[in-house]
Protein backbone atom coordinates (compact mmCIF):
# COMPACT_ATOMS: atom_id res chain seq x y z
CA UNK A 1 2.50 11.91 40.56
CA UNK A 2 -0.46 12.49 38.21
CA UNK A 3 -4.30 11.35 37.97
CA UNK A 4 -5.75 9.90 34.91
CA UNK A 5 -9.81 10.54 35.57
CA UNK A 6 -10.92 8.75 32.55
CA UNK A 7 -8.79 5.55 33.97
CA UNK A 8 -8.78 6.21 37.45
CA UNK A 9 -5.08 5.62 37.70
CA UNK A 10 -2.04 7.29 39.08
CA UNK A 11 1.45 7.39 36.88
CA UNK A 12 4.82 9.25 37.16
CA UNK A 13 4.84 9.81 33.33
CA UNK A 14 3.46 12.75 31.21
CA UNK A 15 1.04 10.52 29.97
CA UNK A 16 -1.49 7.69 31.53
CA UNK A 17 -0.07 4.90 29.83
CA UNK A 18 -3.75 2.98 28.92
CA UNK A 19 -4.06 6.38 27.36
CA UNK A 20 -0.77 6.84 25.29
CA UNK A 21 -1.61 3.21 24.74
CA UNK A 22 -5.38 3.84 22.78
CA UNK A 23 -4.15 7.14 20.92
CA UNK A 24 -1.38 4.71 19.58
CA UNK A 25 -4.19 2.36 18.26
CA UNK A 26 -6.17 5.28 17.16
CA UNK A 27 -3.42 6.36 15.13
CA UNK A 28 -2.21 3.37 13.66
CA UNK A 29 -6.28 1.75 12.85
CA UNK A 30 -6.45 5.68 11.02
CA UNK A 31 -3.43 5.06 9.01
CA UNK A 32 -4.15 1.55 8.47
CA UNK A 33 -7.26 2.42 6.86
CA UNK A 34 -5.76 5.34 4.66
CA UNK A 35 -3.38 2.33 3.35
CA UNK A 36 -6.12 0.08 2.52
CA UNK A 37 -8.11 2.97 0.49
CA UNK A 38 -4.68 3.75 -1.58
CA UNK A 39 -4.38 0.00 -1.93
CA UNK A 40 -8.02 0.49 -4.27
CA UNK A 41 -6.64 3.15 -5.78
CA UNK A 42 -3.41 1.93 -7.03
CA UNK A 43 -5.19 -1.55 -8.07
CA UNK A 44 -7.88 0.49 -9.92
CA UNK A 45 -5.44 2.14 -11.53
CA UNK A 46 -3.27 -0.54 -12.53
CA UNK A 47 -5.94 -2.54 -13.94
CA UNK A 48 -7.13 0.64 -15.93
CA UNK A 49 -3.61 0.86 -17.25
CA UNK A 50 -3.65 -2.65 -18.45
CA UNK A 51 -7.38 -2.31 -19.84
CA UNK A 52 -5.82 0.50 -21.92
CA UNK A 53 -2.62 -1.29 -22.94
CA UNK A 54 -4.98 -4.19 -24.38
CA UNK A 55 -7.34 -1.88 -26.09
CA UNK A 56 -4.10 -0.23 -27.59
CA UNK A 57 -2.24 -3.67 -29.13
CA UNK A 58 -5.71 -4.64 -29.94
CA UNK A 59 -6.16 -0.82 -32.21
CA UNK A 60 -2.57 -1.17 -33.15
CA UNK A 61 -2.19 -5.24 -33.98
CA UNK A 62 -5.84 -6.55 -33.85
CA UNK A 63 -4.65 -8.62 -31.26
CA UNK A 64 -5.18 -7.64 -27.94
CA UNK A 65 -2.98 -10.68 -26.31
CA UNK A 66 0.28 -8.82 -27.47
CA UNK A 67 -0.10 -6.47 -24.86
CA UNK A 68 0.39 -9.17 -22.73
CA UNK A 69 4.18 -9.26 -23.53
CA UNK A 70 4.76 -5.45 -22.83
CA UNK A 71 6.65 -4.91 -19.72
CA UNK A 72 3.79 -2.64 -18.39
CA UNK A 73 1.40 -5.23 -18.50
CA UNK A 74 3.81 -7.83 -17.00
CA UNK A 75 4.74 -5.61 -14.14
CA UNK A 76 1.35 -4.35 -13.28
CA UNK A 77 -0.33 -7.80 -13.41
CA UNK A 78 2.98 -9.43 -11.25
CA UNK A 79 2.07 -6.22 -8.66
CA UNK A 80 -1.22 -7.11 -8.49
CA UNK A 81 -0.55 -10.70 -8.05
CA UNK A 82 2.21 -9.77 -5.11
CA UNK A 83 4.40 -11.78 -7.54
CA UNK A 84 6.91 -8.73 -7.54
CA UNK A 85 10.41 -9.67 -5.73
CA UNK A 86 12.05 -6.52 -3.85
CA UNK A 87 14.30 -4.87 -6.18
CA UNK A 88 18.22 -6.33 -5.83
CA UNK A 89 20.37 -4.11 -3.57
CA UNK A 90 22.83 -2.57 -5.55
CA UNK A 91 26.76 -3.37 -4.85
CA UNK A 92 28.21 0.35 -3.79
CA UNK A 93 31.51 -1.30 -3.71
CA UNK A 94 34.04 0.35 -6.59
């Protein structure tokens, strides 16, 4: 049997379970957070990509709104909507 000091428990495991139990949080609130920041990043991104898409129909066509039907801009603006279904499963029968 082992004693945790910073709990002032005893426990049969390797670990004091209050402390596996916090380094668990710890670890998922740090990769939580490293989510959220890539979540900016990708959504800056996108939105650049559109911004550049529009600047290019509007150079190419003096209309900006046809960029609007390129699949780019679709996809990126359904992304950033959550609008995007999961991609179908494909049959690996035959």
């Amino acid at each position: 049997m082992s004693y945790c000091v910073k709990h002032a428990t005893t426990f049969h495991t390797q670990t004091c379970e209050r402390c596996s139990d916090e380094s668990t949080i710890a670890r998922l609130t740090a990769e939580a957070e490293r989510l959220s920041a890539r979540c900016v990043t990708l959504e800056t991104a996108a939105l650049k990509v559109i911004e550049f898409n529009l600047r290019e129909a509007n150079d190419r066509y003096r209309d900006a709104n046809r960029a609007n039907d390129w699949a780019c801009v679709r996809v990126l603006r359904a992304a950033l909507h959550n609008d995007l279904a999961p991609p179908a499963k494909e049959d690996s029968d035959g």
